[in-house]
N, C-alpha and C. Protein backbone atom coordinates (compact mmCIF):
# COMPACT_ATOMS: atom_id res chain seq x y z
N UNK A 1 -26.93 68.63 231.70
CA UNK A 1 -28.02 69.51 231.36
C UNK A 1 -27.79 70.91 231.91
N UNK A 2 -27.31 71.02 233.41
CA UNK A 2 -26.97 72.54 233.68
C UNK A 2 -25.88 72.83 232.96
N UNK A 3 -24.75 72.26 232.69
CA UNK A 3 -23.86 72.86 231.76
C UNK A 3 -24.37 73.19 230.42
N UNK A 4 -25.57 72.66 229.90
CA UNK A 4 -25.68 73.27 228.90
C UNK A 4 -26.67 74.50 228.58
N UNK A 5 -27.35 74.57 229.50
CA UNK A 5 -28.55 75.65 229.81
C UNK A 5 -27.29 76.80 230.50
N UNK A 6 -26.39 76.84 230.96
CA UNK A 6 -25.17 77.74 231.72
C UNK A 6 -24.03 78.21 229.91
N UNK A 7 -24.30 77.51 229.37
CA UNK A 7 -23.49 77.78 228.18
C UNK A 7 -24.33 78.79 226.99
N UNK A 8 -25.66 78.25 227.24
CA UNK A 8 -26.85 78.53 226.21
C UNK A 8 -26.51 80.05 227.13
N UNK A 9 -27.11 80.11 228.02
CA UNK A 9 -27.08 81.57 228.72
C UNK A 9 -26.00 82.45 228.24
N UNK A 10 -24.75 81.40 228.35
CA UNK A 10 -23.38 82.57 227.98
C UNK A 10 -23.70 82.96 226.79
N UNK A 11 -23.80 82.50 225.96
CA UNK A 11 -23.97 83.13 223.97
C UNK A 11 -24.92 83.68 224.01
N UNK A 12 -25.89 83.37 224.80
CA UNK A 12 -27.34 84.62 224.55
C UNK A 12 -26.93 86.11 225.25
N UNK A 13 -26.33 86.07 226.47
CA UNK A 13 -25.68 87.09 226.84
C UNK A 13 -24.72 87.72 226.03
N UNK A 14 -23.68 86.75 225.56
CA UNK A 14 -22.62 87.72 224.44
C UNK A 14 -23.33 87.80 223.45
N UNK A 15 -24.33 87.32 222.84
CA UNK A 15 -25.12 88.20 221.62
C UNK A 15 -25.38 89.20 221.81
N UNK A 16 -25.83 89.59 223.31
CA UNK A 16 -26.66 90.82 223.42
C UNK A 16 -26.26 92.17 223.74
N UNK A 17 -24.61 91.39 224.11
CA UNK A 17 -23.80 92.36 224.30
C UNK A 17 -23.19 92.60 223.12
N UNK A 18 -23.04 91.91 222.20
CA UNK A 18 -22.30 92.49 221.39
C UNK A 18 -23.58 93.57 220.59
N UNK A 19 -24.85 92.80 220.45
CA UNK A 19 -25.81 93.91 220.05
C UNK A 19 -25.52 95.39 220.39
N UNK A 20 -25.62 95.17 221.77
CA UNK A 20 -25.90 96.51 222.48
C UNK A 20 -24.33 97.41 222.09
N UNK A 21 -22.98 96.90 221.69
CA UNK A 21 -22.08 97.40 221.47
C UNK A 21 -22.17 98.04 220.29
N UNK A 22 -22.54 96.75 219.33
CA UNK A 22 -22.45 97.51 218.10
C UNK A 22 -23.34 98.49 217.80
N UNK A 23 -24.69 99.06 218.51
CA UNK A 23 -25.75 100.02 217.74
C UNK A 23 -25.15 101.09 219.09
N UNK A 24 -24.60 101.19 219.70
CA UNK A 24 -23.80 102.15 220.75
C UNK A 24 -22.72 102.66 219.63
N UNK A 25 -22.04 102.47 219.20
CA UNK A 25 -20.84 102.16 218.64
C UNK A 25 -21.52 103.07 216.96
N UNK A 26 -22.89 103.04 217.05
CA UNK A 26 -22.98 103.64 215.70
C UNK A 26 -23.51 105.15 215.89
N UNK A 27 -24.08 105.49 216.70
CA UNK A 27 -24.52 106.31 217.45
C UNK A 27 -23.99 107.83 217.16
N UNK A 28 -23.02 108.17 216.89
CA UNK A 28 -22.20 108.81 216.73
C UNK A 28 -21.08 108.97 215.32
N UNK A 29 -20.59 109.75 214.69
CA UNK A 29 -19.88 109.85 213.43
C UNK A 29 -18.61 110.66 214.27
N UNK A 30 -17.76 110.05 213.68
CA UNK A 30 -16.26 111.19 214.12
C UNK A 30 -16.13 111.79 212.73
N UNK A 31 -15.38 112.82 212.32
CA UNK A 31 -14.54 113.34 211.41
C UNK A 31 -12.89 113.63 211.52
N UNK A 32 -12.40 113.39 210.36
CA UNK A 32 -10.89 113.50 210.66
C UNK A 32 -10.26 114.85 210.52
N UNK A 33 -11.06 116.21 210.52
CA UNK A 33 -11.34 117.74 210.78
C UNK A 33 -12.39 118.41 210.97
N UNK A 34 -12.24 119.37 211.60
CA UNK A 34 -13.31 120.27 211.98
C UNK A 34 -13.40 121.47 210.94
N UNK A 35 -12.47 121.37 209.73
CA UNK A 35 -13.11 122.71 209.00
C UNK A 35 -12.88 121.68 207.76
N UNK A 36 -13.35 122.72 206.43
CA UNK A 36 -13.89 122.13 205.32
C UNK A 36 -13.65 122.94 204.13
N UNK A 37 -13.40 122.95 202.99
CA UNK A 37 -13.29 123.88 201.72
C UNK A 37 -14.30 122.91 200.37
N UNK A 38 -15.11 123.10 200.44
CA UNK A 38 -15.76 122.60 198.90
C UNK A 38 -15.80 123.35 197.89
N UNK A 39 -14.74 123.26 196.41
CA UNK A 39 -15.31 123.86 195.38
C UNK A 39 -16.05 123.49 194.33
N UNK A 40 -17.08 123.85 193.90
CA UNK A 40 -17.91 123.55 193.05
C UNK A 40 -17.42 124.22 191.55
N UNK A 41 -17.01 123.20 190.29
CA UNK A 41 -16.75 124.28 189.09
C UNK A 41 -18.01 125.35 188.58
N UNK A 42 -19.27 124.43 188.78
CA UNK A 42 -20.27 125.13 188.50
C UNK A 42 -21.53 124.75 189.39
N UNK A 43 -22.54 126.08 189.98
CA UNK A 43 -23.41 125.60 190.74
C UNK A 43 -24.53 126.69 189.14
N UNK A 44 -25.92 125.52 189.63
CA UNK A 44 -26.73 126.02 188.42
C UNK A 44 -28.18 126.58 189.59
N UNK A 45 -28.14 128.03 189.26
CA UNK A 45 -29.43 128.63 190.03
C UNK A 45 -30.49 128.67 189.16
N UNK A 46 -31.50 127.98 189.20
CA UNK A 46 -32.78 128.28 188.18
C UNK A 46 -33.88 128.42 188.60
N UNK A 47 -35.03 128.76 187.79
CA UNK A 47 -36.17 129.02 188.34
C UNK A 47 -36.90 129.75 186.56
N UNK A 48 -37.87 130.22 187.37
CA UNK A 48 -38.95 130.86 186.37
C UNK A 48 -37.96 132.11 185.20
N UNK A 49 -36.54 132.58 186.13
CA UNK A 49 -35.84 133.56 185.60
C UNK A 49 -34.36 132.93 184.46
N UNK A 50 -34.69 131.63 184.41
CA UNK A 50 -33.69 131.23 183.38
C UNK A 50 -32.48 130.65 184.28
N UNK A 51 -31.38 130.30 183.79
CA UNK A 51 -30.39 129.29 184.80
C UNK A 51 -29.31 130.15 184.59
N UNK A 52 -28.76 130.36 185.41
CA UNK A 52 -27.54 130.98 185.44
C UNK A 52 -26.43 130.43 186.49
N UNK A 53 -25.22 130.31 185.73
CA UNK A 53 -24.51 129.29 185.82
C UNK A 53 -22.71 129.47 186.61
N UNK A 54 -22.81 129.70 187.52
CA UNK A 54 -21.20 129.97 188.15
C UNK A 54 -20.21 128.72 189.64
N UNK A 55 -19.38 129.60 189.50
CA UNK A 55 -18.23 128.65 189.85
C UNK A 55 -18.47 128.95 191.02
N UNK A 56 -18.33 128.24 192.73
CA UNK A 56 -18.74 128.33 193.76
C UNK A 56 -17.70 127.63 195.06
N UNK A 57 -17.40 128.56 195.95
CA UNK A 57 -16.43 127.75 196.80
C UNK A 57 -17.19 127.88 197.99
N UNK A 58 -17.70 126.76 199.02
CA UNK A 58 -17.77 127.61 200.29
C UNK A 58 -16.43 127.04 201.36
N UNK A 59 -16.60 127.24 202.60
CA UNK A 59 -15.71 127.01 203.69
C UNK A 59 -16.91 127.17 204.94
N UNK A 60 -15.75 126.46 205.67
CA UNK A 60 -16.96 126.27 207.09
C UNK A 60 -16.00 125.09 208.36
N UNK A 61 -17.16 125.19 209.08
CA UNK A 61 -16.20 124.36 210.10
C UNK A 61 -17.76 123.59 211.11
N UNK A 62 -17.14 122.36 212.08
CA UNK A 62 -17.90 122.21 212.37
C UNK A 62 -17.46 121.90 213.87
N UNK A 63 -18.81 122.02 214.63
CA UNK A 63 -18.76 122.53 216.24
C UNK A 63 -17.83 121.14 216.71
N UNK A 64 -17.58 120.64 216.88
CA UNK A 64 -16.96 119.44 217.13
C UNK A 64 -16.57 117.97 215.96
N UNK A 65 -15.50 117.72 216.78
CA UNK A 65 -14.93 116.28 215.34
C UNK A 65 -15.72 115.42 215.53
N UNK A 66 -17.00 115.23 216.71
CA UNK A 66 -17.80 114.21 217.06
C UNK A 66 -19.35 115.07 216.76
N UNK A 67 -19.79 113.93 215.73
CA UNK A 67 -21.39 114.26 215.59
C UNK A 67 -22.46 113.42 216.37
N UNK A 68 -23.67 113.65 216.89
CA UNK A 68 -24.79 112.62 217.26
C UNK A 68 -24.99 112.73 215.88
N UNK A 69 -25.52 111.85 215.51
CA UNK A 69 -26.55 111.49 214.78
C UNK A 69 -28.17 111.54 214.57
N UNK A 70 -28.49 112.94 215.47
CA UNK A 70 -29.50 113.13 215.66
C UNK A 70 -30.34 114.42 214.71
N UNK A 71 -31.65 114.06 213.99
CA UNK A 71 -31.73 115.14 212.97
C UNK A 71 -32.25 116.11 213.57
N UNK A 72 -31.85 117.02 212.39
CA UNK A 72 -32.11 118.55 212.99
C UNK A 72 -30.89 119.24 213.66
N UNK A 73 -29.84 118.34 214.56
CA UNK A 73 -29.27 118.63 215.31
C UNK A 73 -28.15 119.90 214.60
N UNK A 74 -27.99 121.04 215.66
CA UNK A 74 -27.14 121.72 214.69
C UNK A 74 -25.59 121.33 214.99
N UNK A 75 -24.95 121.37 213.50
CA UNK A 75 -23.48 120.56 213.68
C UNK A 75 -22.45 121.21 213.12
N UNK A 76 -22.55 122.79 212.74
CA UNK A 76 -21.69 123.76 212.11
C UNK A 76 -22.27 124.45 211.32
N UNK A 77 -20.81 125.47 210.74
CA UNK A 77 -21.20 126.69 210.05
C UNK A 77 -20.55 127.02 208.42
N UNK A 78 -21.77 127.18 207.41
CA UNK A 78 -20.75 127.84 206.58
C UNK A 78 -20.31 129.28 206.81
N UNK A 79 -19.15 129.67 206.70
CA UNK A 79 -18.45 130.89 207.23
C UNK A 79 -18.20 131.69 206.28
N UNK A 80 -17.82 131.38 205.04
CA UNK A 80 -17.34 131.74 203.94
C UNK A 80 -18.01 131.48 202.28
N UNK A 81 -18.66 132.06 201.55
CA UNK A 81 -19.00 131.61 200.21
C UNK A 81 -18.41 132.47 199.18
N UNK A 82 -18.19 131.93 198.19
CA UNK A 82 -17.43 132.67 197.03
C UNK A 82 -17.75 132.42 195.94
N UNK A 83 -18.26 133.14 194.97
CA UNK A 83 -18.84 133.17 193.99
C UNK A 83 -17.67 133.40 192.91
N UNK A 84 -17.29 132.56 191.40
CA UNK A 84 -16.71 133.27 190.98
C UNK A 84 -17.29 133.86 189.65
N UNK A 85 -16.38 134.21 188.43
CA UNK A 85 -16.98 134.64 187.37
C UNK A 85 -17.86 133.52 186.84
N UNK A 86 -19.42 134.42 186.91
CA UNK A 86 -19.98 133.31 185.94
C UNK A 86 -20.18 132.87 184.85
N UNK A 87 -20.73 131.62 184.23
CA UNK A 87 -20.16 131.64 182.87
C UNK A 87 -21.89 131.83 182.16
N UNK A 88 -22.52 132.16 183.11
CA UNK A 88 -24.17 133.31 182.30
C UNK A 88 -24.98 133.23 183.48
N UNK A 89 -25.16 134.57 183.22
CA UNK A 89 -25.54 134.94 184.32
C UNK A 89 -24.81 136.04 185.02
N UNK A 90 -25.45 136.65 186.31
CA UNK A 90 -24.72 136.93 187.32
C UNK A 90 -25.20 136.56 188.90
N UNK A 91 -24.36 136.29 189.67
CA UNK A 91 -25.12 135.92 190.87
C UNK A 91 -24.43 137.34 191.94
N UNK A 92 -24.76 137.40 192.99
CA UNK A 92 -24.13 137.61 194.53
C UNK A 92 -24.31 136.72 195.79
N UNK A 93 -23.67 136.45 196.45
CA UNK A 93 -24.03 135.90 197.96
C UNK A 93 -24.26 137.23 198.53
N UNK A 94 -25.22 136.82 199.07
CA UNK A 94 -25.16 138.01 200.15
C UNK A 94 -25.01 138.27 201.87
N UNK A 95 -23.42 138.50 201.92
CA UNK A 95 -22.59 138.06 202.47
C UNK A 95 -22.97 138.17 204.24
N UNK A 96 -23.67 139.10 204.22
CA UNK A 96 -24.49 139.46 205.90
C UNK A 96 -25.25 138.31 206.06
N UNK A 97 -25.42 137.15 205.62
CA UNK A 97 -26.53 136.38 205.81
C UNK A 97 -25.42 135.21 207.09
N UNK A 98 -24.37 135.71 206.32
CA UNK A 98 -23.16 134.41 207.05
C UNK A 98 -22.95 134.76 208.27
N UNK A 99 -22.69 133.62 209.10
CA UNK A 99 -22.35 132.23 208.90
C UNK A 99 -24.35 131.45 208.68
N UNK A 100 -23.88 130.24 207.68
CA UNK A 100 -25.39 129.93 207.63
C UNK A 100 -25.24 128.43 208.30
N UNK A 101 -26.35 128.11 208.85
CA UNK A 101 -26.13 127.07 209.78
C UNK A 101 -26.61 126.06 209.08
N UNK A 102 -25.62 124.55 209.50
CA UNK A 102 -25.84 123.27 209.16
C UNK A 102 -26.05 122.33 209.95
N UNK A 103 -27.38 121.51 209.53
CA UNK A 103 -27.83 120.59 210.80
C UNK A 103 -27.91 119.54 209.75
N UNK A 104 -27.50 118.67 210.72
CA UNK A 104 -27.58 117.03 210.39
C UNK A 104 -28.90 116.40 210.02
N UNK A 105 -28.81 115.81 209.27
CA UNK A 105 -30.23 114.80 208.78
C UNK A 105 -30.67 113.85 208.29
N UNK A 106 -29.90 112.89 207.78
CA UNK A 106 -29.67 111.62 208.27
C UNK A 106 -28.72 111.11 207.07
N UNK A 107 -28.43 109.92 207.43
CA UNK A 107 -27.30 109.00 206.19
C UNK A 107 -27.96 108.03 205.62
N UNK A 108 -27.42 108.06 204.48
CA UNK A 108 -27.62 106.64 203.51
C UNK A 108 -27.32 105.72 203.49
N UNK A 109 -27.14 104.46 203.48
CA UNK A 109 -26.66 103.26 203.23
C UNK A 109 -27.03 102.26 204.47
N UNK A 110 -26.43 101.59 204.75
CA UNK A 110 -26.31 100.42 205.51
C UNK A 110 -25.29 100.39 206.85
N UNK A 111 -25.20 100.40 207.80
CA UNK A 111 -24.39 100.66 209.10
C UNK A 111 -23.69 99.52 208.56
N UNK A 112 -22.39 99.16 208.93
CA UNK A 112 -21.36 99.93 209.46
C UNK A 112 -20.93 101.30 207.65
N UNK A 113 -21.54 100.55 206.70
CA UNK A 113 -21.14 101.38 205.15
C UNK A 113 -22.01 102.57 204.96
N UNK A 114 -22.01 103.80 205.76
CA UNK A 114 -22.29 104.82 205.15
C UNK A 114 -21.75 105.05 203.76
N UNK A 115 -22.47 105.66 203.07
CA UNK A 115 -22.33 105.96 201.71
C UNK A 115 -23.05 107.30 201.63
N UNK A 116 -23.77 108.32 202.57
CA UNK A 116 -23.90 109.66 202.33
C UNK A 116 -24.28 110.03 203.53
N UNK A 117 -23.90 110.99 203.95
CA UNK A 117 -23.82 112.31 205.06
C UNK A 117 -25.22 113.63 204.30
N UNK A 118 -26.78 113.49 204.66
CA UNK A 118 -27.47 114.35 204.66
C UNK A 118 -27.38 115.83 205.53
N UNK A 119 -27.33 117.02 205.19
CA UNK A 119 -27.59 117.82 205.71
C UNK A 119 -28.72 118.95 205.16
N UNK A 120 -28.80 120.19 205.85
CA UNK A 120 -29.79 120.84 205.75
C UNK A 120 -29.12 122.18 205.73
N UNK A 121 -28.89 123.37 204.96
CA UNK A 121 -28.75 124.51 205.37
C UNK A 121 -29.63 125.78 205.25
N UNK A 122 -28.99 126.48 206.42
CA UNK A 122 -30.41 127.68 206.87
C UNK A 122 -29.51 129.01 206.89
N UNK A 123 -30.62 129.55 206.20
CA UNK A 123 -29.75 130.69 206.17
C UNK A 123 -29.03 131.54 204.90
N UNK A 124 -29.35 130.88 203.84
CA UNK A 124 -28.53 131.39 202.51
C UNK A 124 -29.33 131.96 201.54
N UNK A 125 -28.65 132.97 201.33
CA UNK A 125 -29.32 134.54 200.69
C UNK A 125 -28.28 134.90 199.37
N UNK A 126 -28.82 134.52 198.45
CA UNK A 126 -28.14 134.90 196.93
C UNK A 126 -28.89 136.28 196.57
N UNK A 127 -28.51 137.05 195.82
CA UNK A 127 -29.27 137.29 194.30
C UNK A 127 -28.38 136.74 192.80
N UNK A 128 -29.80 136.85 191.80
CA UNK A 128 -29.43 136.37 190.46
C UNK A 128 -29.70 137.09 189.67
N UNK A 129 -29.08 137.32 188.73
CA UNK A 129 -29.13 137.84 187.94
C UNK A 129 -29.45 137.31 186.25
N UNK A 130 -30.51 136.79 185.64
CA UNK A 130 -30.79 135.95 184.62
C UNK A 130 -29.99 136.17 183.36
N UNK A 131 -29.65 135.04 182.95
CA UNK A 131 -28.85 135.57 181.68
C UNK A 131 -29.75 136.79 180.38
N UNK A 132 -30.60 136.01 179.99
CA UNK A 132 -31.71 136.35 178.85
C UNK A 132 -32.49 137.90 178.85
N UNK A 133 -32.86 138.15 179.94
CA UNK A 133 -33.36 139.67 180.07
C UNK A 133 -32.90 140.54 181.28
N UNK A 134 -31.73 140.06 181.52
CA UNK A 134 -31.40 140.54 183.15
C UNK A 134 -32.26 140.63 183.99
N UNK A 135 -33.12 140.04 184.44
CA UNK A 135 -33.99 140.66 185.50
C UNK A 135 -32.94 139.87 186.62
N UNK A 136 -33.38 140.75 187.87
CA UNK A 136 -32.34 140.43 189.19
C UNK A 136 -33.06 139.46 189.86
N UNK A 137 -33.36 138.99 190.51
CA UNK A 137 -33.87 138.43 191.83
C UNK A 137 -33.40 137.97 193.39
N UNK A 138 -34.12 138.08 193.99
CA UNK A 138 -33.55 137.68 195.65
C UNK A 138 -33.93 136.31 195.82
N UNK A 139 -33.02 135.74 196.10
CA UNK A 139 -33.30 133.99 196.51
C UNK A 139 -33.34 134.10 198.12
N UNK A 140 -33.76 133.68 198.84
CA UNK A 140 -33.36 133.79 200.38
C UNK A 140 -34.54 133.00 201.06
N UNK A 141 -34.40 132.34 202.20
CA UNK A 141 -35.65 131.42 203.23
C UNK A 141 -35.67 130.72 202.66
N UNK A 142 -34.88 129.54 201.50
CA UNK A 142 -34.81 128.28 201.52
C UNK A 142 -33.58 127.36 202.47
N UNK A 143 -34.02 126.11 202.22
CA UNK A 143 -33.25 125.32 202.77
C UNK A 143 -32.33 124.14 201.99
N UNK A 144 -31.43 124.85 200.98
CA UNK A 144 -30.73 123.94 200.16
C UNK A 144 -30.27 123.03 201.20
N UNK A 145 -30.09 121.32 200.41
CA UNK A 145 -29.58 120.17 201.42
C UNK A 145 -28.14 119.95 200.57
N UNK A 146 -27.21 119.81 201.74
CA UNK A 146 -25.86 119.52 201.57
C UNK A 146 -26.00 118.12 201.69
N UNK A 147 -25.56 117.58 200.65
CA UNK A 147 -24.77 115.62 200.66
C UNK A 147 -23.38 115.39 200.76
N UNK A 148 -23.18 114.40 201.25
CA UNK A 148 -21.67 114.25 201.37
C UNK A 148 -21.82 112.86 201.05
N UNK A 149 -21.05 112.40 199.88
CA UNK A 149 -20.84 111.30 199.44
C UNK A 149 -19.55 110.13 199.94
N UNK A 150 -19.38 109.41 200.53
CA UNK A 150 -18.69 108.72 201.72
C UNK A 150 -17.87 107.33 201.13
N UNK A 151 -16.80 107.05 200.35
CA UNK A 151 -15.94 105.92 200.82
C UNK A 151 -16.35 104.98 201.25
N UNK A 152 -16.04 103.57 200.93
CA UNK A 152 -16.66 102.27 201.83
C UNK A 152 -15.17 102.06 202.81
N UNK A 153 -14.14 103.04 202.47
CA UNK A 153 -12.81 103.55 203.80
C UNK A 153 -13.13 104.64 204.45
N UNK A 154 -14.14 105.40 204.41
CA UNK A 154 -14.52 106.24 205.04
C UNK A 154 -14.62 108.06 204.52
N UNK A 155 -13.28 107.79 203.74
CA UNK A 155 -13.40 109.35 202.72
C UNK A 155 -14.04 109.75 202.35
N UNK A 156 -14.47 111.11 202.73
CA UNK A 156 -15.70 111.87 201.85
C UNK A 156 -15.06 112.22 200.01
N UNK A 157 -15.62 111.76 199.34
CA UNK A 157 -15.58 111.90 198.24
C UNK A 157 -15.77 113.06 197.41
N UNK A 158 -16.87 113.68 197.92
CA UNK A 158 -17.32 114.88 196.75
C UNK A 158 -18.92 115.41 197.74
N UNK A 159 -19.17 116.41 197.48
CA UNK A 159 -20.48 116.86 198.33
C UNK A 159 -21.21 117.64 197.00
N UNK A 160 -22.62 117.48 197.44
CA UNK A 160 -23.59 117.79 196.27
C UNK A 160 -24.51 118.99 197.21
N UNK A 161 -25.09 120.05 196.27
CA UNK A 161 -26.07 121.00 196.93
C UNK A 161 -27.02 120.56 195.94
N UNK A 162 -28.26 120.82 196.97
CA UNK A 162 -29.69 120.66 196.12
C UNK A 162 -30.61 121.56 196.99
N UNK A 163 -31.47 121.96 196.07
CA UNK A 163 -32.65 122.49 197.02
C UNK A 163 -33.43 123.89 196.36
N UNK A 164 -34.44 124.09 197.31
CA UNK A 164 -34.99 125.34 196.55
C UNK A 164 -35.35 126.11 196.89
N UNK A 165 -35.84 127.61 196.83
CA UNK A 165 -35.53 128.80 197.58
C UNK A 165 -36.58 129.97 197.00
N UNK A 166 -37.94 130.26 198.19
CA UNK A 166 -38.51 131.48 197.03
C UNK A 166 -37.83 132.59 196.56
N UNK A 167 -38.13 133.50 195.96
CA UNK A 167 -37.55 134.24 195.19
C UNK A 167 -38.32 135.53 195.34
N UNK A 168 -38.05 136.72 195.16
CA UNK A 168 -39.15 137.88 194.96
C UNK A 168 -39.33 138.03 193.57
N UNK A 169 -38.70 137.21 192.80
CA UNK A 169 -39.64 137.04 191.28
C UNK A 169 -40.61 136.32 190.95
N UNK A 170 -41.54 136.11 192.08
CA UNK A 170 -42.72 134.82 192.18
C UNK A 170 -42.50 133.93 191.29
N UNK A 171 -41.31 133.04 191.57
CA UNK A 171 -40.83 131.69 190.87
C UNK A 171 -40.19 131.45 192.41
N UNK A 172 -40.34 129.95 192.68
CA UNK A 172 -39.27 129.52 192.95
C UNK A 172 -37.72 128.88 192.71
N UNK A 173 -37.08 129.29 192.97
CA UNK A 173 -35.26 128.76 192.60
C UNK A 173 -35.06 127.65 193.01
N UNK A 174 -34.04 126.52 192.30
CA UNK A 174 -33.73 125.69 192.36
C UNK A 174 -31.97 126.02 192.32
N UNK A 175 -31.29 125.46 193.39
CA UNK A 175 -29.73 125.49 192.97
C UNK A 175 -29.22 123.41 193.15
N UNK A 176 -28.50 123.25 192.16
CA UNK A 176 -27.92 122.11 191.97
C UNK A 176 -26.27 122.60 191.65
N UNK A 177 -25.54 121.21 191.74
CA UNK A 177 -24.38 121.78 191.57
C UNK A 177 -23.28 120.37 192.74
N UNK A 178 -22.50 119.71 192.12
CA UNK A 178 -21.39 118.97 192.57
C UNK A 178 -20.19 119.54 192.78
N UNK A 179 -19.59 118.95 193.73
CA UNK A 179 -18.03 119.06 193.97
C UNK A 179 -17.43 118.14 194.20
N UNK A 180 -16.05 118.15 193.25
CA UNK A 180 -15.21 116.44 193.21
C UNK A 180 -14.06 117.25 194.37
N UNK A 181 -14.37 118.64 195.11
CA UNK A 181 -12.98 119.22 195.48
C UNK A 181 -13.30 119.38 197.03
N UNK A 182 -13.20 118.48 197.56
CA UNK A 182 -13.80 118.75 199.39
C UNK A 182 -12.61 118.24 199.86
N UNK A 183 -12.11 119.05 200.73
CA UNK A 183 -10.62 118.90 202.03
C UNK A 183 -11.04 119.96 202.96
N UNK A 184 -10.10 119.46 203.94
CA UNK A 184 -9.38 120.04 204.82
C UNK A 184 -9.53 121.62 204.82
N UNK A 185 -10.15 122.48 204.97
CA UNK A 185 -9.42 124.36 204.93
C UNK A 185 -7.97 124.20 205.31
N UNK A 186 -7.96 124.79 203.47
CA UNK A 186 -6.00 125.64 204.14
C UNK A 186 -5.27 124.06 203.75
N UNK A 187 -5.35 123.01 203.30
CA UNK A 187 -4.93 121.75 202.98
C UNK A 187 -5.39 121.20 201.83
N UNK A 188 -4.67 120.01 201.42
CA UNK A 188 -5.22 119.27 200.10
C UNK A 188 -5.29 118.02 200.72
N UNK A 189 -5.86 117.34 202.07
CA UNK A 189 -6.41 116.75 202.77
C UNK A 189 -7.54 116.36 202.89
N UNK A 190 -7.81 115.21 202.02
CA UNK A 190 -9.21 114.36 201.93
C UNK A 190 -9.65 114.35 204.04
N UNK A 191 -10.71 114.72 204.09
CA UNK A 191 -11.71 114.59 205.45
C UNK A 191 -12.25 113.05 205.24
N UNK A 192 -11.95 112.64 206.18
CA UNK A 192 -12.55 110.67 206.98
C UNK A 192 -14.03 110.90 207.65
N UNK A 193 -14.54 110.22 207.68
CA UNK A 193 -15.82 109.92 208.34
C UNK A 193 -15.88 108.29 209.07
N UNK A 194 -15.70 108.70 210.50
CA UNK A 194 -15.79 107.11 211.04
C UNK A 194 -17.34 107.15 211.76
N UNK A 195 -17.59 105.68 212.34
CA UNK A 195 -18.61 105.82 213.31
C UNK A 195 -17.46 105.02 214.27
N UNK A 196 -18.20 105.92 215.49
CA UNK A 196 -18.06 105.03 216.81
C UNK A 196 -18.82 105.22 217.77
């Protein structure tokens, strides 16, 4: 009987340790770089002023290869945005606004299988230019959310912008817009996402 109440103890103890390992163990996201290049073929800015439609690269880096997992938390910078010819429309970044900051905000899926990386960015200041009657507008003081779509091996796949942004054309803006083109800055190096 004590050997078995001494055995019962051992497995309730290694359950609890392994508990306590594994939600320790999730706590945290590594990355397999600290900088980043996403190009977008087309990001779509819309609102009350019509959609106007261009090609979009940013770059950025982030404060460390180790994230908490804590929201809000800030976890890097976009450094760089690039607008290219659009295909209607016209846009600008407006480039004094940079670097715009990115904070963490939570993931999708199921531990140990992330399947998306939420973020938040602050800080990003366009104007647009509408296809249909040119009127200009200032987009700026929203908080488009960055996604990062995640590998059941860990590879980030592709990152999505969403979000919306007042405007001084009393409309608010909406920008959407995918990228199948996320690496490494300066590489053609798919970025990993582990937990540990």
């Amino acid at each position: 009987m004590k050997l078995f109440k001494l055995l019962l103890a051992v497995a309730g103890a290694t359950v609890l340790l392994g508990a306590l390992v594994s939600s320790a163990s999730a706590a945290r996201l590594s990355t397999s770089s600290q900088t980043l290049r996403a190009g977008f073929a087309r990001v779509n800015f819309s609102g009350g002023f019509g959609t106007t439609e261009c090609p979009l690269t940013l770059e950025g880096s982030l404060h460390t290869r180790t994230i908490a997992k804590t929201a809000g938390s800030l976890i890097g910078l976009i450094t760089r945005a690039i607008l290219g010819a659009c295909i209607r429309g016209s846009a600008t970044i407006l480039t004094a606004t940079l670097p715009w900051h990115v904070r963490y905000q939570s993931f999708s899926g199921t531990l140990p299988n992330i399947t998306r990386i939420n973020t938040d960015v602050a800080g990003s200041a366009f104007q647009i230019r509408e296809p249909t009657f040119g009127i200009t507008c200032l987009a700026s003081g929203g908080f488009p959310r960055g996604i990062y779509n995640r590998e059941a091996a860990g590879a980030l796949t592709s990152a999505e912008i969403t979000g919306t942004s007042p405007t001084n054309c009393g409309a608010e803006g909406t920008l959407s817009g995918t990228s199948n083109s996320l690496t490494v800055l300066g590489a053609a190096t798919r970025i990993t996402i582990t937990l540990i």
